[in-house]
PDB file of N, CA and C in Angstrom:
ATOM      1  N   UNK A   1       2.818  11.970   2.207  1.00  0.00           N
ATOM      2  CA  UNK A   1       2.467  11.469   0.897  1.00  0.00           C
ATOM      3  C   UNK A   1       1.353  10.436   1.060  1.00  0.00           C
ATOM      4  N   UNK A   2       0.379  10.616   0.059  1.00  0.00           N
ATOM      5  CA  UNK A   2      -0.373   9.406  -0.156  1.00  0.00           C
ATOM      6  C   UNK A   2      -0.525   8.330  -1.068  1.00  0.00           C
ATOM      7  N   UNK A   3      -0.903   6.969  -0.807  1.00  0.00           N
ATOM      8  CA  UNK A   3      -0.518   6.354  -2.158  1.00  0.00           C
ATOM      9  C   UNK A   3      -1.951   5.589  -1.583  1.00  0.00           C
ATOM     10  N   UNK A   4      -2.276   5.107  -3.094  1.00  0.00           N
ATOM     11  CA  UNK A   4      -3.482   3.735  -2.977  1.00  0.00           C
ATOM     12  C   UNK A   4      -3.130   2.381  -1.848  1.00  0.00           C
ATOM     13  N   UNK A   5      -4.096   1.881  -1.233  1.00  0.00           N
ATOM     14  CA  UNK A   5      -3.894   0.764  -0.651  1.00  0.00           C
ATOM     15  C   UNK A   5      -5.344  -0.106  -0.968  1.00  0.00           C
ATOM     16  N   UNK A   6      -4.732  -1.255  -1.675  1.00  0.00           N
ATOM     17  CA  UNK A   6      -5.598  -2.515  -2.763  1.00  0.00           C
ATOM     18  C   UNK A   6      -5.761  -3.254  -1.326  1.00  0.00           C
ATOM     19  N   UNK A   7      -7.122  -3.792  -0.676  1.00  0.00           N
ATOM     20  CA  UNK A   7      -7.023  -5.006   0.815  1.00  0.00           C
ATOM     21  C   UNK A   7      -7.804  -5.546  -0.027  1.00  0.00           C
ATOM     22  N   UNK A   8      -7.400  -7.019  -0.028  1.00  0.00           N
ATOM     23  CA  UNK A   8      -8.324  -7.815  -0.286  1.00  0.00           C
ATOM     24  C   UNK A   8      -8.209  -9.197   0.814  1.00  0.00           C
ATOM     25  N   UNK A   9      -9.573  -9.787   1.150  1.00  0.00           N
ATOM     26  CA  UNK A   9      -9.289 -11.207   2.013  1.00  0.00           C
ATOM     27  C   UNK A   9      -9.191 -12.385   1.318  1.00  0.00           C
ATOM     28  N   UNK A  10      -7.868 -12.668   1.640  1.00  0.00           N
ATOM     29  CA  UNK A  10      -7.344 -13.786   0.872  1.00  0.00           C
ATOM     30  C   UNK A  10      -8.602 -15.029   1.403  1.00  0.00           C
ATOM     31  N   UNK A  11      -8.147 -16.599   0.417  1.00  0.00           N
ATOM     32  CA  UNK A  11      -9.272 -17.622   0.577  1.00  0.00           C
ATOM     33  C   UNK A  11      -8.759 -18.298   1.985  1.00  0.00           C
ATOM     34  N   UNK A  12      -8.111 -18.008   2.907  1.00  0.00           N
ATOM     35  CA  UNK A  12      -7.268 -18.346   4.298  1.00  0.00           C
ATOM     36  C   UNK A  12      -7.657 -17.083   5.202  1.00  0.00           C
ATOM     37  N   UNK A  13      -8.412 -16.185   4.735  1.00  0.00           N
ATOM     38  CA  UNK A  13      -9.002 -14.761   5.905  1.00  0.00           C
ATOM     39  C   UNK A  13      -8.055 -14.111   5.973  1.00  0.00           C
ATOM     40  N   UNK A  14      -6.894 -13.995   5.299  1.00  0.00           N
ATOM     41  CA  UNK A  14      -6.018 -13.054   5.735  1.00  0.00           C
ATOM     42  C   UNK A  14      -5.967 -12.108   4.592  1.00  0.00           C
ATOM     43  N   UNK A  15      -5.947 -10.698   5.258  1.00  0.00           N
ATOM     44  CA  UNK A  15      -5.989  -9.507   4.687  1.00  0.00           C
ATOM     45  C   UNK A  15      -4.911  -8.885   4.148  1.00  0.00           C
ATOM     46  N   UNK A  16      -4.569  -8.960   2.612  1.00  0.00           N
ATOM     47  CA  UNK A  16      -3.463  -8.747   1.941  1.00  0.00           C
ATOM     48  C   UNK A  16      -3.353  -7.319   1.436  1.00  0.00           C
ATOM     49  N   UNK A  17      -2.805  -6.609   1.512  1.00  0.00           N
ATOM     50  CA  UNK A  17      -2.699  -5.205   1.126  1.00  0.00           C
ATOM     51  C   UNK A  17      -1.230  -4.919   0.190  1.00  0.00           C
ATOM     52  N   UNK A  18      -1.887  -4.123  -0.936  1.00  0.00           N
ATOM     53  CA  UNK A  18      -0.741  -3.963  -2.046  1.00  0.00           C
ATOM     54  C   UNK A  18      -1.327  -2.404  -2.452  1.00  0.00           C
ATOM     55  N   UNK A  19       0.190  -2.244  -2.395  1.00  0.00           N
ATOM     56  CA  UNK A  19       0.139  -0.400  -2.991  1.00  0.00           C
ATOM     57  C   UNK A  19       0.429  -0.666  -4.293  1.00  0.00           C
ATOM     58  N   UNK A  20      -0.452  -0.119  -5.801  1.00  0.00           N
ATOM     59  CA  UNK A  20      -0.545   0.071  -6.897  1.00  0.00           C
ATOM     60  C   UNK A  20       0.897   0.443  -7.636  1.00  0.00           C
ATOM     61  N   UNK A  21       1.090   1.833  -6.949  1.00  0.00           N
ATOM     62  CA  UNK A  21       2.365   2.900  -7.188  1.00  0.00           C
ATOM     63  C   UNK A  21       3.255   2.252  -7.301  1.00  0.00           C
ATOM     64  N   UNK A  22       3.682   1.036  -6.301  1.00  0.00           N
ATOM     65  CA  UNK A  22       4.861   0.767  -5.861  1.00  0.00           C
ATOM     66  C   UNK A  22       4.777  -0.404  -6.062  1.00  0.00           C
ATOM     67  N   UNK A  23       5.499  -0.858  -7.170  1.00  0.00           N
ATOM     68  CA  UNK A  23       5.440  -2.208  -7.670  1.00  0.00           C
ATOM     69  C   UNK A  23       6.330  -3.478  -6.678  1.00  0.00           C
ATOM     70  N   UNK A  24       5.732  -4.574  -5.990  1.00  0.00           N
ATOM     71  CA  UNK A  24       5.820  -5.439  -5.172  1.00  0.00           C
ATOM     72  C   UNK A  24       5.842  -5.035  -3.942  1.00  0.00           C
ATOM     73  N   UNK A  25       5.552  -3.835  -3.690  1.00  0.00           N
ATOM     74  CA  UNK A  25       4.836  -3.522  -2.286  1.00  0.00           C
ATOM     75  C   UNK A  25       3.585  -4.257  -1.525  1.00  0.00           C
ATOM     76  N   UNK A  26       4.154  -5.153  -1.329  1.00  0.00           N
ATOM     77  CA  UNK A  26       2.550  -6.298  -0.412  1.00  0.00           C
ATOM     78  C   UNK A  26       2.677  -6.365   0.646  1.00  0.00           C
ATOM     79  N   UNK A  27       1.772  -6.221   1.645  1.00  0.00           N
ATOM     80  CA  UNK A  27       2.158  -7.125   2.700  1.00  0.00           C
ATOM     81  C   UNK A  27       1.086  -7.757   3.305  1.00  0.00           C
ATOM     82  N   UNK A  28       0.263  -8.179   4.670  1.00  0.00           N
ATOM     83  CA  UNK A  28      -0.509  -8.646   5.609  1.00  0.00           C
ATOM     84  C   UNK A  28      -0.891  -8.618   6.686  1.00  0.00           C
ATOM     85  N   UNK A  29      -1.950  -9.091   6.754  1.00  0.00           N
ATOM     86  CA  UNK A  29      -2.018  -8.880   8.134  1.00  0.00           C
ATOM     87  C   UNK A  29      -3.200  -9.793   8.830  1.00  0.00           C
ATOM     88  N   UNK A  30      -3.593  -9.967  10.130  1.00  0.00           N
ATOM     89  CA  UNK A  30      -4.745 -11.077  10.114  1.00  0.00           C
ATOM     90  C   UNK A  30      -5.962  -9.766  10.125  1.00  0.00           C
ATOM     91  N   UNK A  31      -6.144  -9.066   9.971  1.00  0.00           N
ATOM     92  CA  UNK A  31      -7.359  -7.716  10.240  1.00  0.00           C
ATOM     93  C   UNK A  31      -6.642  -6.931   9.262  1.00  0.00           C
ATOM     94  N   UNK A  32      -7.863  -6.315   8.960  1.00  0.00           N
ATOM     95  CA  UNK A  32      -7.563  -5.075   8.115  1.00  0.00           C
ATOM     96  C   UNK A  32      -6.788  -3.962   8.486  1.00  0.00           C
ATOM     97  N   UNK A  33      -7.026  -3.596   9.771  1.00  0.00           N
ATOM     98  CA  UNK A  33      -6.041  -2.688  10.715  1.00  0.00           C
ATOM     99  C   UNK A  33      -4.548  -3.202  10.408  1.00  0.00           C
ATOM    100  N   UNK A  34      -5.077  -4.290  10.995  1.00  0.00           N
ATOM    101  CA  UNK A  34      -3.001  -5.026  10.613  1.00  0.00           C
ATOM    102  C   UNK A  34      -2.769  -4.530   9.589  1.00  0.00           C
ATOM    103  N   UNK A  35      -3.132  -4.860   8.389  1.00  0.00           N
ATOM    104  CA  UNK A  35      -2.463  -5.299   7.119  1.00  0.00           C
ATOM    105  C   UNK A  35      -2.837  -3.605   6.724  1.00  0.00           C
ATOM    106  N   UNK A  36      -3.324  -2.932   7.080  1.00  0.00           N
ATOM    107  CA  UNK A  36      -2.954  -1.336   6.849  1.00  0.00           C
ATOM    108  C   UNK A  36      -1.525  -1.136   8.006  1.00  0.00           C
ATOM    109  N   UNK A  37      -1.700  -1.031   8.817  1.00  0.00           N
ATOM    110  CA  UNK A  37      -0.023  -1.041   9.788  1.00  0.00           C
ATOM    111  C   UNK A  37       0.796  -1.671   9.354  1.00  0.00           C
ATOM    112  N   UNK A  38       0.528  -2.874   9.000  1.00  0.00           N
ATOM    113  CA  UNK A  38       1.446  -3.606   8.182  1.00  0.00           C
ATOM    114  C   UNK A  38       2.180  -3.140   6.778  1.00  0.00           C
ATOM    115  N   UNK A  39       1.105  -2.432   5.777  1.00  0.00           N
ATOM    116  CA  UNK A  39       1.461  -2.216   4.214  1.00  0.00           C
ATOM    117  C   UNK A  39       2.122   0.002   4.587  1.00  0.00           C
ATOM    118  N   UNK A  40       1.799   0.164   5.970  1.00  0.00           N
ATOM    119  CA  UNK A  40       2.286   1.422   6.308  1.00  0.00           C
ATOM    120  C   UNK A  40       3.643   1.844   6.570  1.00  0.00           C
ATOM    121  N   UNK A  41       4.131   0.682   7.100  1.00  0.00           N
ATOM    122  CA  UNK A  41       5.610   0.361   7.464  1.00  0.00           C
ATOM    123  C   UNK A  41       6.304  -0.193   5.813  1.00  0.00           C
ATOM    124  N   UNK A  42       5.791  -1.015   5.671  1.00  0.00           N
ATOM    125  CA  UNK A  42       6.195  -1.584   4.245  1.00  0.00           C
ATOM    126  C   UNK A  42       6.741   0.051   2.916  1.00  0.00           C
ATOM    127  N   UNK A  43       5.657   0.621   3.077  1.00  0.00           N
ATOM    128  CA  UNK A  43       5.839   1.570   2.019  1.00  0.00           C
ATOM    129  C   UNK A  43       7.088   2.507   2.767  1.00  0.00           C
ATOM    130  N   UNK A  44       6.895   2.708   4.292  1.00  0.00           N
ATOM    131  CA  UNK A  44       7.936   3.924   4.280  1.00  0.00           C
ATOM    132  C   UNK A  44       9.228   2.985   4.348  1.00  0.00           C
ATOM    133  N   UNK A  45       9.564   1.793   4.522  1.00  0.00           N
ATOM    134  CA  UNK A  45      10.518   1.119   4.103  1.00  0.00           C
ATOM    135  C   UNK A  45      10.825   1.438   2.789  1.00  0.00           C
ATOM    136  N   UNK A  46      10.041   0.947   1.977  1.00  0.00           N
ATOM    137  CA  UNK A  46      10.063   0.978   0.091  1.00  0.00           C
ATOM    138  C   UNK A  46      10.493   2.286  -0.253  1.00  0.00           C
ATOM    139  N   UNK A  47       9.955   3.207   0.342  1.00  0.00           N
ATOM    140  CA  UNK A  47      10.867   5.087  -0.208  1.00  0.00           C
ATOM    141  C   UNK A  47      12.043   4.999   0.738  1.00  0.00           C
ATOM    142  N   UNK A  48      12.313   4.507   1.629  1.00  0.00           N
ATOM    143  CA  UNK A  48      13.739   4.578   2.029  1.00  0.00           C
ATOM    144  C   UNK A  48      14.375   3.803   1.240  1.00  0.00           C
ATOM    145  N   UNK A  49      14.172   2.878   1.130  1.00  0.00           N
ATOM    146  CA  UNK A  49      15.308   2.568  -0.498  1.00  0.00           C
ATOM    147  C   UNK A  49      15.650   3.502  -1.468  1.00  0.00           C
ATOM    148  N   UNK A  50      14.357   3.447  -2.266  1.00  0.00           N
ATOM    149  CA  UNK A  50      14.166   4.110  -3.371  1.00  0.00           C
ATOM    150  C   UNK A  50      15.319   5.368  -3.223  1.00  0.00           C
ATOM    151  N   UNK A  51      15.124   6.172  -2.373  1.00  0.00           N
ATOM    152  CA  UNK A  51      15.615   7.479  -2.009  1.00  0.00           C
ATOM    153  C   UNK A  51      17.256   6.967  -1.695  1.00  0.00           C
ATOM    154  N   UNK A  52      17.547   5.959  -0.998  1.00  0.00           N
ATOM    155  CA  UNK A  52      18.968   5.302  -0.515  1.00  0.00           C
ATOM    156  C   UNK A  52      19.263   5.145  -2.540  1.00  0.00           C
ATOM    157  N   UNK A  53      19.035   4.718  -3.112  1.00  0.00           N
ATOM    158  CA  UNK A  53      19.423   4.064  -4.426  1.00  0.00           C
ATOM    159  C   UNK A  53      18.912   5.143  -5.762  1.00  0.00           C
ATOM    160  N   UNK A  54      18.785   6.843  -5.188  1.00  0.00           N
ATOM    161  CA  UNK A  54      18.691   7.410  -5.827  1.00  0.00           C
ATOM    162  C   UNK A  54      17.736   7.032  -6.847  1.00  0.00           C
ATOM    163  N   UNK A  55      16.691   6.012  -6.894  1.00  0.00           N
ATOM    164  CA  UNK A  55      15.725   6.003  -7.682  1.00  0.00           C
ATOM    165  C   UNK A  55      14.577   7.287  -7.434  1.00  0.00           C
ATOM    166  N   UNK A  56      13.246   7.066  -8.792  1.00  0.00           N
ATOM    167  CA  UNK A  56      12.596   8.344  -8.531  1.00  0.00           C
ATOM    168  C   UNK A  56      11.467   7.691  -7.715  1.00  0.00           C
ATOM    169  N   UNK A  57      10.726   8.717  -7.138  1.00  0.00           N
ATOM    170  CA  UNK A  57       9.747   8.347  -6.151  1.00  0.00           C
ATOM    171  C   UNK A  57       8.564   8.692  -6.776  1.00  0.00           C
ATOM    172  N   UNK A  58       7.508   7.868  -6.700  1.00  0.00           N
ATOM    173  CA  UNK A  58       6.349   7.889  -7.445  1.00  0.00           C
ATOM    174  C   UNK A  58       5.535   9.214  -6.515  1.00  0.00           C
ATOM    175  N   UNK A  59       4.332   9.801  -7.286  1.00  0.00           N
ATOM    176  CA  UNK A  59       4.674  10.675  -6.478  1.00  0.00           C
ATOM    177  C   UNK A  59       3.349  10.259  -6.155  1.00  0.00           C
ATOM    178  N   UNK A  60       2.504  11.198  -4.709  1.00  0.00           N
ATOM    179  CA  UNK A  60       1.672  10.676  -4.424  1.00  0.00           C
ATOM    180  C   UNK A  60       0.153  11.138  -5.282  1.00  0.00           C
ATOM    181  N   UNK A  61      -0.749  10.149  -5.082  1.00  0.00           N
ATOM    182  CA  UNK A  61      -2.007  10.513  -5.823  1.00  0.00           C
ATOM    183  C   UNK A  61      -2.855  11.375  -4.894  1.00  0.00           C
ATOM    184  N   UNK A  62      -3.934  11.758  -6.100  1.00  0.00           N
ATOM    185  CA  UNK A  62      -5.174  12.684  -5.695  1.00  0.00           C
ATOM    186  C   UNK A  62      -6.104  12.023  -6.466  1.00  0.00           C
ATOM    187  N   UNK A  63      -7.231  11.858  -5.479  1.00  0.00           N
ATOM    188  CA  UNK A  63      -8.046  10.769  -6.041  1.00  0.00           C
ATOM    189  C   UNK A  63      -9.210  11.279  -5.374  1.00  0.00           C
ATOM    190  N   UNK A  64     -10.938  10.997  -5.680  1.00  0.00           N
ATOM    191  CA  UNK A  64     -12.176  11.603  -5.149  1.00  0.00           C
ATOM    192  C   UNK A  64     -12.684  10.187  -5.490  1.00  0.00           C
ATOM    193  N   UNK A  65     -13.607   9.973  -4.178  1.00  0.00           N
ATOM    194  CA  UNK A  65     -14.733   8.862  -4.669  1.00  0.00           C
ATOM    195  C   UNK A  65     -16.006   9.681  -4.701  1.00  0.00           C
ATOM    196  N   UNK A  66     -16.621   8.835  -5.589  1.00  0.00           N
ATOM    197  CA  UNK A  66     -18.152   9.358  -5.740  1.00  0.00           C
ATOM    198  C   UNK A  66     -18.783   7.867  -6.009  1.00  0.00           C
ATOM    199  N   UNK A  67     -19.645   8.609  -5.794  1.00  0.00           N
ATOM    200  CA  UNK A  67     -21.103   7.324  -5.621  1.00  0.00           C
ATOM    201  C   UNK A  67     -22.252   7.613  -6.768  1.00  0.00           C
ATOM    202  N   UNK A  68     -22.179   6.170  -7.143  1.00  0.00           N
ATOM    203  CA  UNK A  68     -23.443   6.458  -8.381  1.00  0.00           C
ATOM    204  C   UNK A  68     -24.330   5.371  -7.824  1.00  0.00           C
ATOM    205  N   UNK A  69     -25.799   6.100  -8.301  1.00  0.00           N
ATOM    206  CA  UNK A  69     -27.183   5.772  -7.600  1.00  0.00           C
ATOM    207  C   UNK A  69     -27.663   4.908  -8.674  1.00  0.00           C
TER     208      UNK A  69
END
């Protein structure tokens, strides 16, 4: 599954990553690498709940970037 991942560098350099889908899914990291490994573990944590507590699972997106000139 795929879901969005939001990085932004916090005003302390640290790289905060939040999945859209999955409401209070955040996590960190000091590098962007981290805080993707970091928010990677986080989410397959977050559907093991979800799925443990019979909630529904968001499902994953399909998304295209394009570039305007």
């Amino acid at each position: 599954m795929k879901y969005r991942v939001m990085i932004e560098q916090d005003e302390d350099g640290i790289f905060v990553a939040e999945v859209p889908a999955l409401p209070g899914c955040i996590s960190q990291g000091n590098t962007r690498k981290e805080a993707l490994n970091n928010i990677q573990e986080a989410v397959s944590v977050y559907l093991e709940s979800l799925k443990a507590h019979d909630d529904p699972v968001p499902p994953p997106i399909y998304e295209e970037i394009i570039e305007v000139v």
